[in-house]
Structure formats: structure tokens, C-alpha cells
N, C-alpha and C. Protein backbone atom coordinates (compact mmCIF):
# COMPACT_ATOMS: atom_id res chain seq x y z
N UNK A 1 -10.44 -14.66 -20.12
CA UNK A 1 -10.09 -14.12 -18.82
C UNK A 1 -8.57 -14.22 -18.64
N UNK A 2 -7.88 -13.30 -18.36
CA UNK A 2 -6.65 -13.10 -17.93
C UNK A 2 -6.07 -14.21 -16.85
N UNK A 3 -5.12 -14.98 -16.96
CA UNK A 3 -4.54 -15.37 -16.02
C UNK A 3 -4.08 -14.84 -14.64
N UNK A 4 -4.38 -15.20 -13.34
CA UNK A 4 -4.12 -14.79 -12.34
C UNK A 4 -2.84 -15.07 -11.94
N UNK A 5 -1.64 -14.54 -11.31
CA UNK A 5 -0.67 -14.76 -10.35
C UNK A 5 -0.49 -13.98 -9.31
N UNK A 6 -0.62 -14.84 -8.24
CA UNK A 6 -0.74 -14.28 -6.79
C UNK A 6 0.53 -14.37 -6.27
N UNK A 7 0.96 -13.53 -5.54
CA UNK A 7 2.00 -13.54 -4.44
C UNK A 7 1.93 -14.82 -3.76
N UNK A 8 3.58 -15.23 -3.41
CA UNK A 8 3.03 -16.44 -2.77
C UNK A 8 2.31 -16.63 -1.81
N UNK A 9 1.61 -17.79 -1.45
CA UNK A 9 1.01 -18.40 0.03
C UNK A 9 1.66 -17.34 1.24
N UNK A 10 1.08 -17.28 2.19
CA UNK A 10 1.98 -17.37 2.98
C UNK A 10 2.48 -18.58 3.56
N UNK A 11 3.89 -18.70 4.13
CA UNK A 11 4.19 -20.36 4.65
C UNK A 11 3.82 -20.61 5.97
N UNK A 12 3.24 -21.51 6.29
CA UNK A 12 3.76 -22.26 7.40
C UNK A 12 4.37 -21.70 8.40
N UNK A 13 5.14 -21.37 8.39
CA UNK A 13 6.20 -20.76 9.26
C UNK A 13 5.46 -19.43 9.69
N UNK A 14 5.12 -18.73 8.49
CA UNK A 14 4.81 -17.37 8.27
C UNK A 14 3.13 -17.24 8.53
N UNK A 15 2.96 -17.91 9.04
CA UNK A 15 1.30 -18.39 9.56
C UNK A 15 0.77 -17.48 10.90
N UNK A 16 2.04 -17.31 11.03
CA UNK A 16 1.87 -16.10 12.96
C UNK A 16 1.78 -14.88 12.48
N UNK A 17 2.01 -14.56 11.11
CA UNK A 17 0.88 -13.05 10.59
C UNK A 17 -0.61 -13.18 10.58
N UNK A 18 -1.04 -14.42 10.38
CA UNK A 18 -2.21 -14.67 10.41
C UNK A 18 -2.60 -14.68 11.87
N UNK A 19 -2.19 -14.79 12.76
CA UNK A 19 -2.36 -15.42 14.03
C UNK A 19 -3.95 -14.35 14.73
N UNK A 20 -3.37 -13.14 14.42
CA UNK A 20 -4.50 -12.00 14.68
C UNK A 20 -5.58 -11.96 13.68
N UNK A 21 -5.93 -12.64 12.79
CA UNK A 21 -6.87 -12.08 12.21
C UNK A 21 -8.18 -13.45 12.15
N UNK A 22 -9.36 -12.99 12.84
CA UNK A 22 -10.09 -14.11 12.94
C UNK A 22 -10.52 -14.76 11.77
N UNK A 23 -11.13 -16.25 11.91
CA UNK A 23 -11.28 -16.88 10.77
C UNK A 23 -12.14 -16.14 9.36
N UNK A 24 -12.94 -15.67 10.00
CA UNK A 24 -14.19 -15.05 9.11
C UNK A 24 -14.01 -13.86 8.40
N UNK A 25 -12.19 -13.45 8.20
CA UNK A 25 -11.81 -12.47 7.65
C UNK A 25 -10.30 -13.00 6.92
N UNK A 26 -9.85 -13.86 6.79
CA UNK A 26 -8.42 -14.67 6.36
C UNK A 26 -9.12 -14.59 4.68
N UNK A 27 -10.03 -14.37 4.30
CA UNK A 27 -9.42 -14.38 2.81
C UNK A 27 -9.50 -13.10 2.19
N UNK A 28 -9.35 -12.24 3.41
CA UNK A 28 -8.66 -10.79 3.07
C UNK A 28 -7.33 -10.97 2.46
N UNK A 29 -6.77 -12.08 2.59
CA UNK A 29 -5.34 -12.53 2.68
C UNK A 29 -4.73 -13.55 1.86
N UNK A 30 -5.90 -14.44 1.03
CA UNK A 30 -5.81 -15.91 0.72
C UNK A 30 -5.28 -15.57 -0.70
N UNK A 31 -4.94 -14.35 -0.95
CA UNK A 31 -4.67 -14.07 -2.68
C UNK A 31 -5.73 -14.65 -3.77
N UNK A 32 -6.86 -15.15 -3.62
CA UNK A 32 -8.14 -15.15 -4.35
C UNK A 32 -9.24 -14.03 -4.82
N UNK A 33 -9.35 -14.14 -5.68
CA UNK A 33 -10.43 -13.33 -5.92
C UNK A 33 -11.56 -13.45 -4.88
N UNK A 34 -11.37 -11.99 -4.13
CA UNK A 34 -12.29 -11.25 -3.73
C UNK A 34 -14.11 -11.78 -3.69
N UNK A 35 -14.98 -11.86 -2.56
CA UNK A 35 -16.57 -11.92 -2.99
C UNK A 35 -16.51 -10.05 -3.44
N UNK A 36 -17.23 -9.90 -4.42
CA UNK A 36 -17.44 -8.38 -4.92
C UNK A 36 -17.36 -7.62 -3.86
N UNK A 37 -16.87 -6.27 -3.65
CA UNK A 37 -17.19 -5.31 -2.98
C UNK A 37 -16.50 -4.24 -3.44
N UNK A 38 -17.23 -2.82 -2.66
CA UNK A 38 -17.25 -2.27 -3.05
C UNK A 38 -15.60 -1.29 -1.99
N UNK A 39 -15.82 -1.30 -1.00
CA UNK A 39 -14.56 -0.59 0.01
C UNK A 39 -14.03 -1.63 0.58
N UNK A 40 -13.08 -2.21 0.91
CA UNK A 40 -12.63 -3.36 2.11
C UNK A 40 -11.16 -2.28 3.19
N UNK A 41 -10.97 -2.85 4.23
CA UNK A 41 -10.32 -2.38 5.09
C UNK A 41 -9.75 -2.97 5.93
N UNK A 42 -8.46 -2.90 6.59
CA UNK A 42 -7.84 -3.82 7.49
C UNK A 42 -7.07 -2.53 8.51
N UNK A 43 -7.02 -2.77 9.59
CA UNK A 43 -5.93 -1.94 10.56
C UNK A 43 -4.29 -2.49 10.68
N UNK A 44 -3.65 -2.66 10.55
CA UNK A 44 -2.39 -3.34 10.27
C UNK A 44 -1.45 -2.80 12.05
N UNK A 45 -0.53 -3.68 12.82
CA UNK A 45 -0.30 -3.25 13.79
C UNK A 45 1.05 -2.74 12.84
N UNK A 46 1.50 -1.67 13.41
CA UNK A 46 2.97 -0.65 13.22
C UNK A 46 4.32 -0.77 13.18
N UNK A 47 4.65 -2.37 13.00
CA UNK A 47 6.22 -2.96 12.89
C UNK A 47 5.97 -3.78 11.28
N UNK A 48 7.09 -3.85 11.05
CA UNK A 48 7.95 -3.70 9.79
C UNK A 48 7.17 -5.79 9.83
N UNK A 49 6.91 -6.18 10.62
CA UNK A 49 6.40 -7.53 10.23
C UNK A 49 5.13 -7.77 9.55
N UNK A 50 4.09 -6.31 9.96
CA UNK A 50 3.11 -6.64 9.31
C UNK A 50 3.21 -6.15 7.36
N UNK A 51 4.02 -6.03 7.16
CA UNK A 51 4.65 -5.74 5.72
C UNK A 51 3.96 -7.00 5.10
N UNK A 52 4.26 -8.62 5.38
CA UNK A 52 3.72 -9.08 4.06
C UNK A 52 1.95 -9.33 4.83
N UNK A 53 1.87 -9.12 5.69
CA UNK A 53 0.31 -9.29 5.38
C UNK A 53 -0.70 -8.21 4.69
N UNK A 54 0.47 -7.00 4.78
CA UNK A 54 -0.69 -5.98 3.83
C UNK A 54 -0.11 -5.99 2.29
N UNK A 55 0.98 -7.01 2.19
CA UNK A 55 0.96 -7.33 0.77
C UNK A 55 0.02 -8.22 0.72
N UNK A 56 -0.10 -8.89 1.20
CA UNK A 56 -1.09 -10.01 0.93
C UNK A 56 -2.57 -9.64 0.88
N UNK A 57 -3.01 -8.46 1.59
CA UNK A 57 -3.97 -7.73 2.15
C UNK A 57 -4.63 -7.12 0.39
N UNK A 58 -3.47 -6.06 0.16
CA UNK A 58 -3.30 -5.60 -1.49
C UNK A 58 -3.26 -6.35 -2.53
N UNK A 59 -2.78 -8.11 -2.62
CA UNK A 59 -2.44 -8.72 -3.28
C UNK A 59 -4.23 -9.07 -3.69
N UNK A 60 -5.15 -9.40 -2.58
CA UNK A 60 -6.32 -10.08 -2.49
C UNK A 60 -7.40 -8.96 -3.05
N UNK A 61 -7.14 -8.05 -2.53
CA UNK A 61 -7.98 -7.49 -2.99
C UNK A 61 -8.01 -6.84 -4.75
N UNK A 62 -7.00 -6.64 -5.22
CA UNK A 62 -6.78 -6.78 -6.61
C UNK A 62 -6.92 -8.14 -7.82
N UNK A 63 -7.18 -9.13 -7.32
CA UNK A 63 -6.78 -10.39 -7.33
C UNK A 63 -7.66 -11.08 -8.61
N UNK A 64 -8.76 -10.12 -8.86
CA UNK A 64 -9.58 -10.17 -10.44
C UNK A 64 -8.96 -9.17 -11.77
N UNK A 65 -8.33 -8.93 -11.55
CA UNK A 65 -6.93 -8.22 -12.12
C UNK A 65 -6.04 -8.69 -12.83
N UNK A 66 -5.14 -8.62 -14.07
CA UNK A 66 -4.23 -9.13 -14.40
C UNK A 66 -2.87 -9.40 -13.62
N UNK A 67 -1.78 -9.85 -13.58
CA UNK A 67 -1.06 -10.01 -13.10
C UNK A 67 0.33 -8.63 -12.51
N UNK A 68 0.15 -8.08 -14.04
CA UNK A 68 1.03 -7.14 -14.12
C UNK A 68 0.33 -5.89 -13.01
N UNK A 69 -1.10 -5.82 -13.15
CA UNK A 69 -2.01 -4.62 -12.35
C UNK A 69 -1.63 -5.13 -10.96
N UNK A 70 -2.03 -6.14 -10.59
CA UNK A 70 -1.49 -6.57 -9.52
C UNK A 70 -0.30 -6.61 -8.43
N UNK A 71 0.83 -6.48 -9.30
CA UNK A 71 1.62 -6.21 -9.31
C UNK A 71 2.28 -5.05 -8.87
N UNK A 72 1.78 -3.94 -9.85
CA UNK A 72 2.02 -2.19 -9.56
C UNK A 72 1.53 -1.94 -8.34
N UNK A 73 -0.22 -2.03 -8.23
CA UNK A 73 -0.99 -2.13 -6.66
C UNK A 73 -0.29 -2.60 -5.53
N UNK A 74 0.08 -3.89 -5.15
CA UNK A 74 0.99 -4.21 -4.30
C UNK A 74 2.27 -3.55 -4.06
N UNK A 75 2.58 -2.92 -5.06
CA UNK A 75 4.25 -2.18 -4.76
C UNK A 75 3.54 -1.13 -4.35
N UNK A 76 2.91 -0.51 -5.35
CA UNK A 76 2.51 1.16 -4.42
C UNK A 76 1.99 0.65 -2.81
N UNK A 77 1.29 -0.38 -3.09
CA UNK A 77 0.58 -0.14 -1.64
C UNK A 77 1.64 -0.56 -0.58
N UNK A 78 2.40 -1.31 -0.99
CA UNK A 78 3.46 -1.35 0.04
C UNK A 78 4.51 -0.58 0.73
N UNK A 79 5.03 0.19 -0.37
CA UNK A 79 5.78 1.44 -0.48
C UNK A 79 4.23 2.71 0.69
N UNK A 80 3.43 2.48 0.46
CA UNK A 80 2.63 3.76 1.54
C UNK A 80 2.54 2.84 3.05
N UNK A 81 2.67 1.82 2.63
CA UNK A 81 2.57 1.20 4.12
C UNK A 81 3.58 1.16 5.02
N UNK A 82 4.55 0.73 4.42
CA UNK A 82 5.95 0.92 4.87
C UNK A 82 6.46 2.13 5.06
N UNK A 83 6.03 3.72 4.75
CA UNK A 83 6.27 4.72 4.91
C UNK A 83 5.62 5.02 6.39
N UNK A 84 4.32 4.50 6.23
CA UNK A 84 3.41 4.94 7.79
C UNK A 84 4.43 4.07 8.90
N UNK A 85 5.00 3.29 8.41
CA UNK A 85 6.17 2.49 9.77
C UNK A 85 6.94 3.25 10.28
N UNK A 86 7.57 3.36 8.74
CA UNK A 86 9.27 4.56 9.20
C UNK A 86 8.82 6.03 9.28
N UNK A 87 7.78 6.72 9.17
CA UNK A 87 8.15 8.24 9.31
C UNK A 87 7.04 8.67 9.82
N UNK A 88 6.20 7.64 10.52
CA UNK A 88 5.17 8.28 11.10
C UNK A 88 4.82 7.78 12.86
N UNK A 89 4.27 7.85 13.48
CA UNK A 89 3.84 7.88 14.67
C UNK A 89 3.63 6.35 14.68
N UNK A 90 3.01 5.68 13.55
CA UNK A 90 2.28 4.25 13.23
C UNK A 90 3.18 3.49 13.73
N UNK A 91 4.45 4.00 13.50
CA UNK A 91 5.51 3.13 13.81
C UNK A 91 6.06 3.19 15.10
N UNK A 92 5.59 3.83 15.79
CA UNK A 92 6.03 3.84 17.40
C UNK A 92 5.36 2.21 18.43
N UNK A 93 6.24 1.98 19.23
CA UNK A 93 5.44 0.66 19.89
C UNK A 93 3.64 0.84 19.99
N UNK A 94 2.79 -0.06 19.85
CA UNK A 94 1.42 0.00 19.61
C UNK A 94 1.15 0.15 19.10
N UNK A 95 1.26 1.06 17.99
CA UNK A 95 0.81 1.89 17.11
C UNK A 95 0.38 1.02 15.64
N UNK A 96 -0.84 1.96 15.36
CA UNK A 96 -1.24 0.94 13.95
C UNK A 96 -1.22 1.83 12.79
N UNK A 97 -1.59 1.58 11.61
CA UNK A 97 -2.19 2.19 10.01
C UNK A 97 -3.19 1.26 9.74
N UNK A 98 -3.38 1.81 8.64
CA UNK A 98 -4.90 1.47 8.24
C UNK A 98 -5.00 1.29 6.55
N UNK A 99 -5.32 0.46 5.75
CA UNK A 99 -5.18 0.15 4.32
C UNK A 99 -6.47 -0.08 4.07
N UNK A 100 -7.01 1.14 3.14
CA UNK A 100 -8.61 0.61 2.87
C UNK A 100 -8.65 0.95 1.11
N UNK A 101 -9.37 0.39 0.27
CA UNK A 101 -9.10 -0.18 -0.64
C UNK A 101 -10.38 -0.02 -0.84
N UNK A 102 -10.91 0.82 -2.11
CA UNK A 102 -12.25 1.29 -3.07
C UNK A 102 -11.94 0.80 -4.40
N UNK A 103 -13.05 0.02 -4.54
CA UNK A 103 -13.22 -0.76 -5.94
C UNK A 103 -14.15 0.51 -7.14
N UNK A 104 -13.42 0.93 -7.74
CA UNK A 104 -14.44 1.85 -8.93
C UNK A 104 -14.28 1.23 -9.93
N UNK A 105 -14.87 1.45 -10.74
CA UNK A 105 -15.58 1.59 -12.29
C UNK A 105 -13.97 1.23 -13.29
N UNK A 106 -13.35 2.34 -12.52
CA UNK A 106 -12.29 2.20 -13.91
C UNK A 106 -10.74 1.93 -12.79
N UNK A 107 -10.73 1.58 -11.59
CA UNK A 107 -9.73 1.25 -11.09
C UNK A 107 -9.85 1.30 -9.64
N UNK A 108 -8.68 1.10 -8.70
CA UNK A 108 -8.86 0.89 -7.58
C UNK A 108 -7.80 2.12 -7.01
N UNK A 109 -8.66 2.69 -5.41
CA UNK A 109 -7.97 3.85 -4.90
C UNK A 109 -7.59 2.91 -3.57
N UNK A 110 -6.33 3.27 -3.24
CA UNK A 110 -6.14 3.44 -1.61
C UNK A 110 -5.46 3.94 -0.91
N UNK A 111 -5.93 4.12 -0.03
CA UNK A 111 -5.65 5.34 1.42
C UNK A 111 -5.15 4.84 2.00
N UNK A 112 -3.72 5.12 2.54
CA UNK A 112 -3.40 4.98 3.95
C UNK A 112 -3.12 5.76 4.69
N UNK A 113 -4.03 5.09 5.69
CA UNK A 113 -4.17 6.26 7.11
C UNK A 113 -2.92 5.63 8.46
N UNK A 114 -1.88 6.88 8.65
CA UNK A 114 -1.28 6.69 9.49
C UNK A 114 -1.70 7.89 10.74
N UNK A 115 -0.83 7.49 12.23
CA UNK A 115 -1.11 8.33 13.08
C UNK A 115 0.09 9.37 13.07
N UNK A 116 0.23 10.15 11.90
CA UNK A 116 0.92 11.48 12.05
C UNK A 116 2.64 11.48 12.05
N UNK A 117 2.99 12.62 11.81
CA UNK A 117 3.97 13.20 12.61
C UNK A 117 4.61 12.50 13.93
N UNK A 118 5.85 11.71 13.76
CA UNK A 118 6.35 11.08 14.78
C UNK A 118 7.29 11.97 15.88
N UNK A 119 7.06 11.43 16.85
CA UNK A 119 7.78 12.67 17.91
C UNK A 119 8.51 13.14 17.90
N UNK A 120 9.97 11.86 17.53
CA UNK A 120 10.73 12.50 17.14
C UNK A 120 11.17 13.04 15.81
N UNK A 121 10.40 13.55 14.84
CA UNK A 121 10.24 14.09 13.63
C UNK A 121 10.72 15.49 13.84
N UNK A 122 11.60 16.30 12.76
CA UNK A 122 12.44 17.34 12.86
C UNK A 122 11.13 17.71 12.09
N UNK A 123 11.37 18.72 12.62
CA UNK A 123 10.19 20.31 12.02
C UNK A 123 10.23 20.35 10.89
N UNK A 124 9.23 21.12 9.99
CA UNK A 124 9.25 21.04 8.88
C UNK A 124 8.42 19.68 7.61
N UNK A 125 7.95 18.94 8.70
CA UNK A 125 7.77 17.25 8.35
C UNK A 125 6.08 17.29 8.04
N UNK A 126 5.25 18.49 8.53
CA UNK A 126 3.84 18.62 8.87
C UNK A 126 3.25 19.11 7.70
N UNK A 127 3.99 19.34 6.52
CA UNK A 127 3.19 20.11 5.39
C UNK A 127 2.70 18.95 4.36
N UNK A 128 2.27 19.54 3.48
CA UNK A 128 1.79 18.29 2.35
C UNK A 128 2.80 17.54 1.89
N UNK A 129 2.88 16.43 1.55
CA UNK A 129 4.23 15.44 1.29
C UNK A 129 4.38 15.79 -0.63
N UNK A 130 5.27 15.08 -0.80
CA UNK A 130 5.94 15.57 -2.24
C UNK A 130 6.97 14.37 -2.45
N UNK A 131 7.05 14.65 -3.80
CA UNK A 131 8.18 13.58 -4.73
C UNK A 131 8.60 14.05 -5.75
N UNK A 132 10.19 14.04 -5.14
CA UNK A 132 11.19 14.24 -6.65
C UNK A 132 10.73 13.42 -7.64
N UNK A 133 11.01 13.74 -8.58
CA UNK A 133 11.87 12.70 -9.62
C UNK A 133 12.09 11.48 -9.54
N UNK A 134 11.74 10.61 -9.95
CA UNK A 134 12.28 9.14 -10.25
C UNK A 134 13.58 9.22 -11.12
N UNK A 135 14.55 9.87 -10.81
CA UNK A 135 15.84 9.82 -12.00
C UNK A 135 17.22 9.60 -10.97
N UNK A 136 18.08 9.61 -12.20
CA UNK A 136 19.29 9.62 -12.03
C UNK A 136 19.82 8.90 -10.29
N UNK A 137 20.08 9.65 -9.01
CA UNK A 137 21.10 8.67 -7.97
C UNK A 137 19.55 8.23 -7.71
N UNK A 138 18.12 8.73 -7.57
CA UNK A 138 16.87 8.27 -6.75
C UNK A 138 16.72 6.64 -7.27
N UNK A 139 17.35 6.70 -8.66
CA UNK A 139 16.60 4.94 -9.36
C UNK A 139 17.39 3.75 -8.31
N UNK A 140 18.42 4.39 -7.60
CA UNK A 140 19.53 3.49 -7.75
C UNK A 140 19.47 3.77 -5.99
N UNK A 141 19.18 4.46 -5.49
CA UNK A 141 18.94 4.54 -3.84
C UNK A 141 18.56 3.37 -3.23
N UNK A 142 19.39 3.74 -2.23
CA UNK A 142 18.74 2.25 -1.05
C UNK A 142 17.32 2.44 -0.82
N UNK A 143 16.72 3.77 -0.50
CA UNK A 143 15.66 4.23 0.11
C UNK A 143 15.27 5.97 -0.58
N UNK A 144 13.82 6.11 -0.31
CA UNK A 144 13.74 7.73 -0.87
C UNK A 144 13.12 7.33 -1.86
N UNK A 145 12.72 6.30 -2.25
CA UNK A 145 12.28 6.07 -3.50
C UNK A 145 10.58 5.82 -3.90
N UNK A 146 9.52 5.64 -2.37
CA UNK A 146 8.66 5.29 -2.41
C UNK A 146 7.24 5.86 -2.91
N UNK A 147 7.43 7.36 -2.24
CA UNK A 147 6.62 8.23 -3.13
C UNK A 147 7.23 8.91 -4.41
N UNK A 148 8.35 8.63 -5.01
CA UNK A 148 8.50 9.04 -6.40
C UNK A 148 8.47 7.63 -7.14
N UNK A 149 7.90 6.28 -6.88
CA UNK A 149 7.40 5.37 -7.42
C UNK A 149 5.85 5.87 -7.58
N UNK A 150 5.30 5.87 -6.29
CA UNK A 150 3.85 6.49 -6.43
C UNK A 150 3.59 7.49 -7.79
N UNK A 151 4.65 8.61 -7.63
CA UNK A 151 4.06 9.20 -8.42
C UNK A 151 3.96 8.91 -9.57
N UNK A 152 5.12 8.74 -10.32
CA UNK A 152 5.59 7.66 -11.24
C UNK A 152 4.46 7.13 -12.16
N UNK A 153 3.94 5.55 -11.01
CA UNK A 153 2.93 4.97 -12.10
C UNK A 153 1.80 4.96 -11.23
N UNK A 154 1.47 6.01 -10.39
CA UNK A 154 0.04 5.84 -10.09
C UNK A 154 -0.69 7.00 -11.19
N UNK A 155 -2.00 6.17 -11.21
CA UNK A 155 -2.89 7.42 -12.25
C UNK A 155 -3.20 8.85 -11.31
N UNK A 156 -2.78 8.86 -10.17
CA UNK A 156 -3.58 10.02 -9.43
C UNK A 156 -2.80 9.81 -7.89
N UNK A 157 -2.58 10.65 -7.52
CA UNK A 157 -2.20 10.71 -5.81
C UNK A 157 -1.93 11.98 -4.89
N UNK A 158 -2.38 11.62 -3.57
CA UNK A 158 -2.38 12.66 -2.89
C UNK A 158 -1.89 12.18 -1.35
N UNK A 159 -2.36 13.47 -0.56
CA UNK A 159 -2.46 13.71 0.95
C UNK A 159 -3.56 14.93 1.72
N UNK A 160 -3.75 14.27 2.90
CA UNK A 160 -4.59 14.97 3.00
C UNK A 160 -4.07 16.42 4.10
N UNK A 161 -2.53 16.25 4.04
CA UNK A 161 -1.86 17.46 4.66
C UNK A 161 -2.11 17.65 5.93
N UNK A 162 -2.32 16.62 6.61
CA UNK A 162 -2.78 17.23 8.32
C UNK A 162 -1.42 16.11 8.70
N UNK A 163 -0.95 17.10 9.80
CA UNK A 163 0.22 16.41 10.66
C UNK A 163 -0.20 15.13 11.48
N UNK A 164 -1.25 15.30 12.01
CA UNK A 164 -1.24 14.31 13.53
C UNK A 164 -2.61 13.30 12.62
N UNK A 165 -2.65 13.29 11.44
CA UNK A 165 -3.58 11.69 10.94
C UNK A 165 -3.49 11.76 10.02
N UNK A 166 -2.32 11.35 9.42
CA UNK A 166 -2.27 11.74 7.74
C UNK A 166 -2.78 10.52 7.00
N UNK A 167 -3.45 10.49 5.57
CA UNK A 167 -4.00 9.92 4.88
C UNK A 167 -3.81 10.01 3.72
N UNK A 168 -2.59 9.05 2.89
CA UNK A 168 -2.01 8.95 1.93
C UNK A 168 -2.86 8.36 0.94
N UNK A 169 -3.06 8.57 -0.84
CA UNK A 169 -3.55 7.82 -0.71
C UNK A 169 -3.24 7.77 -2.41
N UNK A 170 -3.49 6.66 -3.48
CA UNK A 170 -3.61 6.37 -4.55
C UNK A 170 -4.68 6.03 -5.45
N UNK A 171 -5.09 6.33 -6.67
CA UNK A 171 -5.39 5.71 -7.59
C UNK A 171 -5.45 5.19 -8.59
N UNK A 172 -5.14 3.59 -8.89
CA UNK A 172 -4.51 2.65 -10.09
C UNK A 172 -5.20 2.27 -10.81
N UNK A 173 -5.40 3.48 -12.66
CA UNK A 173 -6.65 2.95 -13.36
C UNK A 173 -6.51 1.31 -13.72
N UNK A 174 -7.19 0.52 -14.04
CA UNK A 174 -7.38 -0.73 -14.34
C UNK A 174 -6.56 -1.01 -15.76
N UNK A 175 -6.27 0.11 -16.51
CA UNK A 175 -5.74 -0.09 -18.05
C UNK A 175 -4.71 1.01 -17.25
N UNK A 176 -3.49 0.31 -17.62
CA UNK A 176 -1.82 0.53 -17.39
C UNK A 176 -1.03 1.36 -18.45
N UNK A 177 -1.97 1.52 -19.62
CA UNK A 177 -1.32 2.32 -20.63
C UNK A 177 -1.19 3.87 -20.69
N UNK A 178 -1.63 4.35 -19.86
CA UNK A 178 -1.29 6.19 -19.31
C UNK A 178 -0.12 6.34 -18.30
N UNK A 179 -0.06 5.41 -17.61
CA UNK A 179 0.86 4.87 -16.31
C UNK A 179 2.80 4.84 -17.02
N UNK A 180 3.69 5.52 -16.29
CA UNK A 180 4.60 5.03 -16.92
C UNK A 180 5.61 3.92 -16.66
N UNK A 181 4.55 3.04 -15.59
CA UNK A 181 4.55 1.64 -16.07
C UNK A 181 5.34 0.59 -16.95
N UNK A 182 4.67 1.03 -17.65
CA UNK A 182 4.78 0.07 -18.84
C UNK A 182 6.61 0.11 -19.84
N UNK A 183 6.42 1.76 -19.22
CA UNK A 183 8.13 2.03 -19.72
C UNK A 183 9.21 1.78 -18.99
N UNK A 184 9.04 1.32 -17.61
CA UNK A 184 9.76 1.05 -16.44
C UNK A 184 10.75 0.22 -16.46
């Protein structure tokens, strides 16, 4: 069996991400292997704080996984989560996304569902999403870089093209060797 490495704990300090989520659901979070299942799901509230709990969220649910798989999963999934913050509605005060996570056969898919098109979003923002290139100034960008990671080393990805509930979503086969990954 492959060695596990989990993201760290969360600390102490960092315990008031937990604060919302009742007891009988915290090892959505505990970076342990998972009881089996087949879909799991969390609603995440829409500021840039709930960032490490849906790493932690992604971290757990991959968590029978090698290290390196683990790894990729958590970045993609973070990179779609953090997108539903900054360029979508999710990110307006109240506002939530949604990270749900399908266990298959030969790898794991996930969706994130944000609430759309943000108000103040310039026209043009409502069609199916897209990604340059991972090259040249994009490697080296502050930002711009999240769905041309996706595309990059996910085995498969999409959208489901609707403005006002969009649903991003990935799939990371379990074997990393089609992925360009490994050349990264």
C-alpha cells in the first residue's frame, strides 16, 4: 500500500473553519481515509477563507490515493474553487459554491457549482469557459493560470455553459501517466 501524505492538520488557531461544520461531518476534513463512498458533497460559504477547508475537503476525500494523486486533486480542486470566489456571484457577501466529489472505477470527478455570472461581470463572461496554454508569460503569472492548470493535467474537463449556475467540473484518472503531470 502506498504511503499516505496529508495536507497539514488544520491548527488550533485555524479551528474557526471548522466552527460551521457539525460534529458528525468533520472527517470530511480530518485528511483520513474516507468510510467508502460513492458521491460526497460540501456547500462552502463564498470568501477566500473557506479556501483551506475545501482543501482539506479535497485533501479527505482523495486520501486512499497516493500522495502525488493527491496532490494534483487538491490543486485542481482548489484552483475551481477559488475561481467560483473571484469571478462568480459565489463570491458576493452570502454567497456559497458547492464541491461534490464522485468516486469511479478508474478515478475521481468534481464539479463545482457556483452561483453564476457576477453583477458586476463585463459582457461577454456568459459563454462556455476556456484555457490558453500553459506556456511561456501564463507559467510565470501572478494569476490566469487556473483553468490552463486544469486543462493541463486533468484527464477530462468541462462546463456546463449556463451563466446564472455554472458547474465546473474535472476528471483525475487514478494512474497519472496520460496526465502531463508527471512532466511538470
Amino acid at each position: 500500500m502506498p504511503t499516505l501524505v496529508s495536507v497539514p492538520a488544520l491548527a488550533k488557531e485555524e479551528d474557526s473553519f471548522l466552527a460551521g461544520v457539525p460534529d458528525e461531518y468533520r472527517h470530511y476534513f480530518n485528511g483520513r481515509p474516507p468510510v467508502p463512498f460513492a458521491k460526497r458533497h460540501w456547500e462552502f460559504a463564498g470568501e477566500p477563507a473557506s479556501i483551506p477547508l475545501a482543501r482539506a475537503f479535497l485533501d479527505t476525500c482523495a486520501a486512499t490515493r497516493d500522495s502525488e494523486f493527491r496532490y494534483v486533486f487538491a490543486l485542481l480542486g482548489t484552483e475551481l474553487a477559488t475561481n467560483a470566489i473571484r469571478h462568480s456571484r459565489s463570491g458576493e457577501d452570502g454567497q456559497t459554491f458547492v464541491l461534490k466529489v464522485t468516486r469511479g472505477p478508474n478515478g475521481l470527478t468534481l464539479a463545482c457549482r457556483d452561483n453564476g455570472r457576477p453583477t458586476s461581470s463585463p459582457s461577454g463572461e456568459d459563454g462556455p469557459l476556456s484555457a490558453g496554454p500553459l506556456a511561456g508569460d501564463r507559467l510565470t503569472a501572478e494569476n490566469g493560470r487556473g483553468l490552463a492548470l486544469v486543462d493541463s493535467f486533468a484527464t477530462a474537463w468541462g462546463d456546463n455553459g449556463h451563466p446564472s449556475i455554472r458547474k465546473v467540473w474535472f476528471h483525475l484518472a487514478y494512474d497519472l501517466t496520460g496526465s502531463s503531470w508527471p512532466a511538470a
